[in-house]
N, C-alpha and C. Protein backbone atom coordinates (compact mmCIF):
# COMPACT_ATOMS: atom_id res chain seq x y z
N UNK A 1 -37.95 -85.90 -33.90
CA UNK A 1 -37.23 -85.48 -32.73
C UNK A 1 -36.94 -83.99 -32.87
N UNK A 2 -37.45 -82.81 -31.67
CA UNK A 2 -36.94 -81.48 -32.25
C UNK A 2 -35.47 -81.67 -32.07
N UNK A 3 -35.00 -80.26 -32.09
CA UNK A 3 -33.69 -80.16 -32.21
C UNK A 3 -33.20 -79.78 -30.71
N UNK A 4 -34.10 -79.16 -29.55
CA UNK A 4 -33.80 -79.60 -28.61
C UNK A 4 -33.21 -80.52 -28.22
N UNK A 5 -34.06 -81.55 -28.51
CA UNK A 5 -33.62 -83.08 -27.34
C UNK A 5 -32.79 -83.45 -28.19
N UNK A 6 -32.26 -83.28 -29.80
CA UNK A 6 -30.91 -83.62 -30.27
C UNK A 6 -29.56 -82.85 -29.59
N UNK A 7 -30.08 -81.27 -29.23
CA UNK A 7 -28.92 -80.89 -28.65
C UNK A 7 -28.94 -81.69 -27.10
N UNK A 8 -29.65 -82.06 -26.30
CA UNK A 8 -29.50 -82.08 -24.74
C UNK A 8 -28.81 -83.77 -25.01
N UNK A 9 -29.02 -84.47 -26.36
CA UNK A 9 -28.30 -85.78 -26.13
C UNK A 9 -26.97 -85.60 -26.65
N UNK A 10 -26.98 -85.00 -28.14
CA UNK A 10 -25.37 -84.63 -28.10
C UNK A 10 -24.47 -84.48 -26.74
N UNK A 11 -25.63 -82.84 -25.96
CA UNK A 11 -24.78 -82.66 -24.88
C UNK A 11 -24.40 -83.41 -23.67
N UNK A 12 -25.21 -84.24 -23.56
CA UNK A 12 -25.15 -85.55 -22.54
C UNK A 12 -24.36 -86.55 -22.73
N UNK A 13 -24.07 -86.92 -24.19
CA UNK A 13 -22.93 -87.36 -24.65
C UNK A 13 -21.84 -87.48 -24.66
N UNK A 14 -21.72 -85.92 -24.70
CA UNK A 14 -20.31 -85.22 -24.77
C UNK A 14 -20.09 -85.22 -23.40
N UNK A 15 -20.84 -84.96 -22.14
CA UNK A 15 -20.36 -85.17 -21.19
C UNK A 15 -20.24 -86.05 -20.42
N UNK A 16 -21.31 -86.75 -20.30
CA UNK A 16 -20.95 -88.39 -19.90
C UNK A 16 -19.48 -88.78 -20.80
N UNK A 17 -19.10 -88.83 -21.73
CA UNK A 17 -18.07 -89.21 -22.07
C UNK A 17 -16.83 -88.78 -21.26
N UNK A 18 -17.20 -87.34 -21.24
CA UNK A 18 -15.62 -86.70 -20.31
C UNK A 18 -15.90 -87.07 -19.43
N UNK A 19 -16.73 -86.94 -18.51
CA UNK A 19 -17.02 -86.99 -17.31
C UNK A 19 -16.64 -88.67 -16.94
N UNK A 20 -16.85 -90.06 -18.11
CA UNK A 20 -16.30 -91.02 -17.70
C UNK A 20 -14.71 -90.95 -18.00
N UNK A 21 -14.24 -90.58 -18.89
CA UNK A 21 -12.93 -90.22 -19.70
C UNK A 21 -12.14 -90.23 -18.58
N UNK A 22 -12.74 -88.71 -17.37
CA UNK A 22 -12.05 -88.55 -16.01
C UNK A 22 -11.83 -89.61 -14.92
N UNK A 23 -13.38 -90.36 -14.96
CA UNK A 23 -13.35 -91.17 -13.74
C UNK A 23 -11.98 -92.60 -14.66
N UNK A 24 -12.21 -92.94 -15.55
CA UNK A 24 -11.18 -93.57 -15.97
C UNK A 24 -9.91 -93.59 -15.79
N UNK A 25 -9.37 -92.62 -16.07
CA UNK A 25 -8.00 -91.91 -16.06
C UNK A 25 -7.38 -91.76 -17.47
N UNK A 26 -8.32 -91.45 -18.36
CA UNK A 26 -7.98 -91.84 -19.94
C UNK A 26 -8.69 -90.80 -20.82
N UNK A 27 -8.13 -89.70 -21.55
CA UNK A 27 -8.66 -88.96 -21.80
C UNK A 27 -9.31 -89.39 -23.36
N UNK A 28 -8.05 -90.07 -23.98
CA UNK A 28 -8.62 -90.61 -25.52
C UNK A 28 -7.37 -91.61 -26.01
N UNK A 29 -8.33 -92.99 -25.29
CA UNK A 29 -7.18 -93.95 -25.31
C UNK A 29 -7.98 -94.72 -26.84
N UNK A 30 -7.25 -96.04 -27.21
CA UNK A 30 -7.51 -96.63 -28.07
C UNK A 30 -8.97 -96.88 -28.20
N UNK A 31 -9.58 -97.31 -27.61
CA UNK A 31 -11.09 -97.96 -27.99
C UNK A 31 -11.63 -96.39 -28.34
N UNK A 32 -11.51 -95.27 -27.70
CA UNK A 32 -12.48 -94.07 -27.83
C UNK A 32 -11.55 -93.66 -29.55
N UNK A 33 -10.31 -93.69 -29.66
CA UNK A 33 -9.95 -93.54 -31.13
C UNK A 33 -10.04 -94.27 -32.33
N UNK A 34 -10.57 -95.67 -32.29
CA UNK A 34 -11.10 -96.09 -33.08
C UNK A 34 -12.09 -95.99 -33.71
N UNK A 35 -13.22 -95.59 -32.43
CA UNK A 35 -14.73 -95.22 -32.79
C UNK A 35 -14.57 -93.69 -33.44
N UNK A 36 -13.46 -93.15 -33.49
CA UNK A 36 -13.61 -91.74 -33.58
C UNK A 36 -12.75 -91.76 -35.51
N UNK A 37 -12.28 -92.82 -35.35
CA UNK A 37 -11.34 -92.87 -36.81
C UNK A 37 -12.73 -93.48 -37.96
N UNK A 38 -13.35 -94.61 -37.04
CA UNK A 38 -14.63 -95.33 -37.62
C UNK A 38 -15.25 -94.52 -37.90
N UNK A 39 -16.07 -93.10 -37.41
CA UNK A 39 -16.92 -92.37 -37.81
C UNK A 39 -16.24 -91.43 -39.39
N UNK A 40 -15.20 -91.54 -39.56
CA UNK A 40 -14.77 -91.16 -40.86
C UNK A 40 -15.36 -91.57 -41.98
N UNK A 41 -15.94 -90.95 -42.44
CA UNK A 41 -16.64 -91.81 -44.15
C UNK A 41 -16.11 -92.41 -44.55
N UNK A 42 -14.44 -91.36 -44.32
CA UNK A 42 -14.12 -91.91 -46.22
C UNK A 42 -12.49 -92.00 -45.78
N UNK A 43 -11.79 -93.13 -45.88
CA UNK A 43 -10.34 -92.81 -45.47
C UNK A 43 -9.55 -92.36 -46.87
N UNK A 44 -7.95 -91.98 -46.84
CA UNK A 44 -7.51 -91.42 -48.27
C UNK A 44 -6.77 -92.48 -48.25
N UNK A 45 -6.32 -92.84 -49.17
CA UNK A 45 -4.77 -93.99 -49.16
C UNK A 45 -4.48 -93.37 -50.30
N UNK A 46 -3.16 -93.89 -50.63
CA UNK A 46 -2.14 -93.27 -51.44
C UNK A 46 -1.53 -94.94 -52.36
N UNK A 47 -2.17 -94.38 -53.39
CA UNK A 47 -1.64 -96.11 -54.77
C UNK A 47 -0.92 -95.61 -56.13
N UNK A 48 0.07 -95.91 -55.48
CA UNK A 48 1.41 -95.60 -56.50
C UNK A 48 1.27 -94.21 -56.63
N UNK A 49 1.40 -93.67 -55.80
CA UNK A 49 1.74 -91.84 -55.80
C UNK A 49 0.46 -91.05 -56.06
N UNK A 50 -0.99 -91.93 -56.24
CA UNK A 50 -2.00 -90.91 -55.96
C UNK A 50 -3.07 -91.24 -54.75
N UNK A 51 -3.52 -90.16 -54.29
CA UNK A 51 -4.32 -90.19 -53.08
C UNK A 51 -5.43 -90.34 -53.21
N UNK A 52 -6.27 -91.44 -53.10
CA UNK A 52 -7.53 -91.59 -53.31
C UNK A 52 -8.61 -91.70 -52.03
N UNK A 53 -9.87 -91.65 -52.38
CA UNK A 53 -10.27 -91.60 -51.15
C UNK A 53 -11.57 -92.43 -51.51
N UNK A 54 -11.41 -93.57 -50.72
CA UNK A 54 -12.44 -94.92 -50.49
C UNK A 54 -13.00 -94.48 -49.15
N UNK A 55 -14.35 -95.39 -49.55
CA UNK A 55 -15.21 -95.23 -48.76
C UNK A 55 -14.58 -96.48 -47.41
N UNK A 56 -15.02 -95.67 -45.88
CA UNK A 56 -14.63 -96.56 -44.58
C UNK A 56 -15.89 -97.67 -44.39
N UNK A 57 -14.99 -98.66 -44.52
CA UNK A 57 -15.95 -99.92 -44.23
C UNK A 57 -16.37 -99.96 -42.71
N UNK A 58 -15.59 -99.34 -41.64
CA UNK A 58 -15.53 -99.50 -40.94
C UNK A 58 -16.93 -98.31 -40.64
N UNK A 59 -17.43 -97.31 -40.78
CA UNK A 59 -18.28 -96.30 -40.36
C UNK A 59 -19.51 -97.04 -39.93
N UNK A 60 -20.02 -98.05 -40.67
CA UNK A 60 -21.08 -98.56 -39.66
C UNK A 60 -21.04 -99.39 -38.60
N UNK A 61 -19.46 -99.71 -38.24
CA UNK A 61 -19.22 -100.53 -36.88
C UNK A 61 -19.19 -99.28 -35.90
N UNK A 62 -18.91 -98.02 -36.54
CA UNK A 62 -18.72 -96.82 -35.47
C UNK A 62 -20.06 -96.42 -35.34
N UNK A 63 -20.90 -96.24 -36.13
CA UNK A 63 -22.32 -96.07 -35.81
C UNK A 63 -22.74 -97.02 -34.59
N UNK A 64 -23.02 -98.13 -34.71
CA UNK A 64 -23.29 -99.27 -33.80
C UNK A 64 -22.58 -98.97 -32.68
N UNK A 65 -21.12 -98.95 -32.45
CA UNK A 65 -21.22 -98.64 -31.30
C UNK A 65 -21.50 -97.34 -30.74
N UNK A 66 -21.60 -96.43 -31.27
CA UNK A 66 -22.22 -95.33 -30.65
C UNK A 66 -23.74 -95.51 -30.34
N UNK A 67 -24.25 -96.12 -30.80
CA UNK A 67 -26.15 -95.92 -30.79
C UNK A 67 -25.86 -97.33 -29.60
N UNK A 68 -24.76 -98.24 -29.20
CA UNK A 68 -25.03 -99.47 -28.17
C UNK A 68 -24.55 -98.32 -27.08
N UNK A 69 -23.29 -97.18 -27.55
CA UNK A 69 -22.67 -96.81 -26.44
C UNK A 69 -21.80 -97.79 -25.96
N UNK A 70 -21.33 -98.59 -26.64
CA UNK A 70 -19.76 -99.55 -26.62
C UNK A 70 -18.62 -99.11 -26.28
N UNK A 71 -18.22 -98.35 -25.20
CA UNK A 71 -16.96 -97.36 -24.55
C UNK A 71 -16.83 -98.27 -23.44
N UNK A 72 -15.36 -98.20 -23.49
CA UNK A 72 -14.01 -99.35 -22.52
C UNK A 72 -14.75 -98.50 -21.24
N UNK A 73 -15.04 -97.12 -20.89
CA UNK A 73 -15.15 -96.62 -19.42
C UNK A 73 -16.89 -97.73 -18.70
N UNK A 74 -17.23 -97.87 -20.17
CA UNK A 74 -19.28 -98.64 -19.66
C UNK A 74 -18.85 -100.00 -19.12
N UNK A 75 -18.14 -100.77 -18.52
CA UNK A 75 -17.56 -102.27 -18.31
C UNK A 75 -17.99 -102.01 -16.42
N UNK A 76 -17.90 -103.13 -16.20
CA UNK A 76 -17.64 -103.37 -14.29
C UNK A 76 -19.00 -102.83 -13.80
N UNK A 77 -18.85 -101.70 -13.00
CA UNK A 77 -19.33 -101.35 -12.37
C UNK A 77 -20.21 -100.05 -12.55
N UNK A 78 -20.10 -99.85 -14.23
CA UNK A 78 -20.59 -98.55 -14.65
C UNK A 78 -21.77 -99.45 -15.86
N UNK A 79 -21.74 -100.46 -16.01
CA UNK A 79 -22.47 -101.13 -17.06
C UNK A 79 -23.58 -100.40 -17.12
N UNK A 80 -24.32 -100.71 -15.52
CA UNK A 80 -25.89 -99.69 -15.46
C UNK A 80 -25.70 -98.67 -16.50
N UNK A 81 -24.49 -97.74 -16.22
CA UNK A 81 -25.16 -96.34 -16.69
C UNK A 81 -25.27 -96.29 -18.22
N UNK A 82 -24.28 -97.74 -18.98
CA UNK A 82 -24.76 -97.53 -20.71
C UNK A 82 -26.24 -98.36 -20.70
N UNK A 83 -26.68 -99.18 -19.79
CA UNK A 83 -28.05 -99.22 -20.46
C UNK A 83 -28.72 -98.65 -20.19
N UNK A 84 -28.61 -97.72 -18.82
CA UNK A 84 -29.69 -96.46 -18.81
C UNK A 84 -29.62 -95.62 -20.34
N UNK A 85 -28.39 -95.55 -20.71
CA UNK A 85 -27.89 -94.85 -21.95
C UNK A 85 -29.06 -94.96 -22.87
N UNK A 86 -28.81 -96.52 -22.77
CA UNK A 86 -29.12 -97.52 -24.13
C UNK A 86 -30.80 -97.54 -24.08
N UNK A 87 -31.52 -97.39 -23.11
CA UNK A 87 -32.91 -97.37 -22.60
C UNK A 87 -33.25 -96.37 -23.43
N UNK A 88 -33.10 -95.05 -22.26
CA UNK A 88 -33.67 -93.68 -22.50
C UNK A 88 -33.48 -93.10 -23.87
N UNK A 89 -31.93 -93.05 -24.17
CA UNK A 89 -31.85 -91.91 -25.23
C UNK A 89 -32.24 -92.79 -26.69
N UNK A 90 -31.77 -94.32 -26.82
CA UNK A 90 -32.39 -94.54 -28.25
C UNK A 90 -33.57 -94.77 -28.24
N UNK A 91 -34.64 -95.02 -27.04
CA UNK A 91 -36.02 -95.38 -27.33
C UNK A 91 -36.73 -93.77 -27.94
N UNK A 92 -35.82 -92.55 -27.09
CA UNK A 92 -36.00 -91.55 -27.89
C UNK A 92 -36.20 -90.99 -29.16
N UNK A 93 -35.08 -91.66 -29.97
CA UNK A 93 -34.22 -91.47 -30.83
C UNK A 93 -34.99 -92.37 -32.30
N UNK A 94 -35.39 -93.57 -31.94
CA UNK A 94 -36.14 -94.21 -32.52
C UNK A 94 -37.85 -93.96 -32.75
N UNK A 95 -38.29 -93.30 -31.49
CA UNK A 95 -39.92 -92.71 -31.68
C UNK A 95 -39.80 -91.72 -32.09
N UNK A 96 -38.37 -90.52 -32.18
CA UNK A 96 -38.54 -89.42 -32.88
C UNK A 96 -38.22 -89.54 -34.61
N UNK A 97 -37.36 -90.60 -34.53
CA UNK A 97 -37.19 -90.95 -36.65
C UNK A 97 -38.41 -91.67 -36.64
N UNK A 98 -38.98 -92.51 -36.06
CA UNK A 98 -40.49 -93.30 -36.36
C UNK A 98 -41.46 -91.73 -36.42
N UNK A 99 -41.94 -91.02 -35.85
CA UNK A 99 -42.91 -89.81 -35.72
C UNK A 99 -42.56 -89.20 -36.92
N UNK A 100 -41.10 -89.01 -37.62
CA UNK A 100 -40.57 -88.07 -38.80
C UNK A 100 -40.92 -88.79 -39.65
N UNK A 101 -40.76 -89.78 -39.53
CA UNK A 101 -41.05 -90.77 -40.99
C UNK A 101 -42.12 -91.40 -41.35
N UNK A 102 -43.28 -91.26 -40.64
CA UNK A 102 -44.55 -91.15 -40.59
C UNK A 102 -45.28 -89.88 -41.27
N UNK A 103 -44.91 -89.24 -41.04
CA UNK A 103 -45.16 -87.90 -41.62
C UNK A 103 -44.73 -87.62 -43.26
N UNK A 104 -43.81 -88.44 -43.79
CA UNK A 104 -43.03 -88.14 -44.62
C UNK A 104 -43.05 -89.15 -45.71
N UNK A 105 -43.75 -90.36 -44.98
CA UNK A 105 -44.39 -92.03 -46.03
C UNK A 105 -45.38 -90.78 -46.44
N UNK A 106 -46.52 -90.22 -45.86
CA UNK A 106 -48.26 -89.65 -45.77
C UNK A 106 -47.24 -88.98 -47.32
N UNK A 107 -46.32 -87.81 -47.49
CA UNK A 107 -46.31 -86.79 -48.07
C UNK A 107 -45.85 -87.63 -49.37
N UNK A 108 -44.68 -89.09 -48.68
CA UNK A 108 -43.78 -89.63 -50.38
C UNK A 108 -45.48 -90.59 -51.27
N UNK A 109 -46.26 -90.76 -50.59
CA UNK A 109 -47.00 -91.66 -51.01
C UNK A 109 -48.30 -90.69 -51.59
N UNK A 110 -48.99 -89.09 -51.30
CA UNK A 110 -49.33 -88.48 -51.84
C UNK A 110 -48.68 -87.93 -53.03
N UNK A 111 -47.26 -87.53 -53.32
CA UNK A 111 -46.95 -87.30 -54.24
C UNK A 111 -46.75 -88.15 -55.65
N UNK A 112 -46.31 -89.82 -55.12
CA UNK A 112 -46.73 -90.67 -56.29
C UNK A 112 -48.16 -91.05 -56.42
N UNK A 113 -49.32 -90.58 -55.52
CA UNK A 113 -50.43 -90.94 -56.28
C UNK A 113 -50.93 -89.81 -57.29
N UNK A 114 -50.29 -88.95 -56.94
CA UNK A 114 -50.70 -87.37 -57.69
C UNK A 114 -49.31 -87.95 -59.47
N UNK A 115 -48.51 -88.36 -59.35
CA UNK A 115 -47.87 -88.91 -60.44
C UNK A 115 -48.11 -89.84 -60.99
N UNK A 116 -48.86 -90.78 -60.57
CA UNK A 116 -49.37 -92.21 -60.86
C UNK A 116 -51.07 -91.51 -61.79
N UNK A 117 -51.61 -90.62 -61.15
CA UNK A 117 -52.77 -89.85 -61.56
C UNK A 117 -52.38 -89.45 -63.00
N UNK A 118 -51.04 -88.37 -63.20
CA UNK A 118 -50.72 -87.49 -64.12
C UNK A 118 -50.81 -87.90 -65.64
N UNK A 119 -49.47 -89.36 -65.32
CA UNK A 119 -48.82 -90.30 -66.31
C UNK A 119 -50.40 -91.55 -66.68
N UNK A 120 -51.27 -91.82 -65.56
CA UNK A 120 -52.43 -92.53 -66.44
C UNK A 120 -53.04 -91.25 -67.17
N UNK A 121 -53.54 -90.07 -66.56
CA UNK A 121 -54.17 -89.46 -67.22
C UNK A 121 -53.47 -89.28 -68.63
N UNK A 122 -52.52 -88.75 -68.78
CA UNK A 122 -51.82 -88.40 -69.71
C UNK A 122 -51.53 -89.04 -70.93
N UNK A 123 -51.84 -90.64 -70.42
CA UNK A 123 -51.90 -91.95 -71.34
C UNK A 123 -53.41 -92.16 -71.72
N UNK A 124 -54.30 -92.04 -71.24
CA UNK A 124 -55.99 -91.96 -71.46
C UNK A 124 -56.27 -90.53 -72.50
């Protein structure tokens, strides 16, 4: 995926969000702060006076709903517009990591045959 069409979906993101945020009447109510606490790696807690920082179990429920587009404003009468969401931008999103990672099996799988070569030769 270039980095274009990563910026024009970020930016489509970001505005479809406000732009539903408005038609809602809710600028950043509970469901949009959960997904936003979920995308946290790593939360800190505090055990017996030290602050540690564990990993969020929760970050891949925030992934998921971001890549379904799971937002309280997508319900009723706006449903269409998360599966247009859900259509366009991940079929994107998925042929552009499929196209990268195609490219990148060709290079991981030349480099272990060139190591697989080295270590027999090296043993012969």
């Amino acid at each position: 995926m270039s980095h274009r069409l990563m910026s024009f979906t970020a930016a489509n993101w970001f505005i479809g969000t406000l732009i539903n945020m408005i038609v809602q009447g809710v600028w950043f109510g509970n469901s949009q702060m959960s997904i936003i606490n979920n995308l946290a790696l790593f939360h800190w807690y505090s055990i017996q006076g030290f602050t540690v920082p564990l990993f969020n179990l929760g970050f891949l429920q925030g992934v998921v709903d971001i890549i379904t587009w799971n937002y309280s404003f997508y319900v009723g009468e706006w449903i269409w517009v998360r599966w247009l969401w859900v259509i366009v931008f991940n079929t994107g999103l998925i042929w552009g990591i499929a196209t990268n990672f195609t490219f990148l099996w060709g290079q991981i799988i030349s480099m272990l045959g060139s190591l697989i070569r080295a270590v027999v030769g090296a043993a012969a």
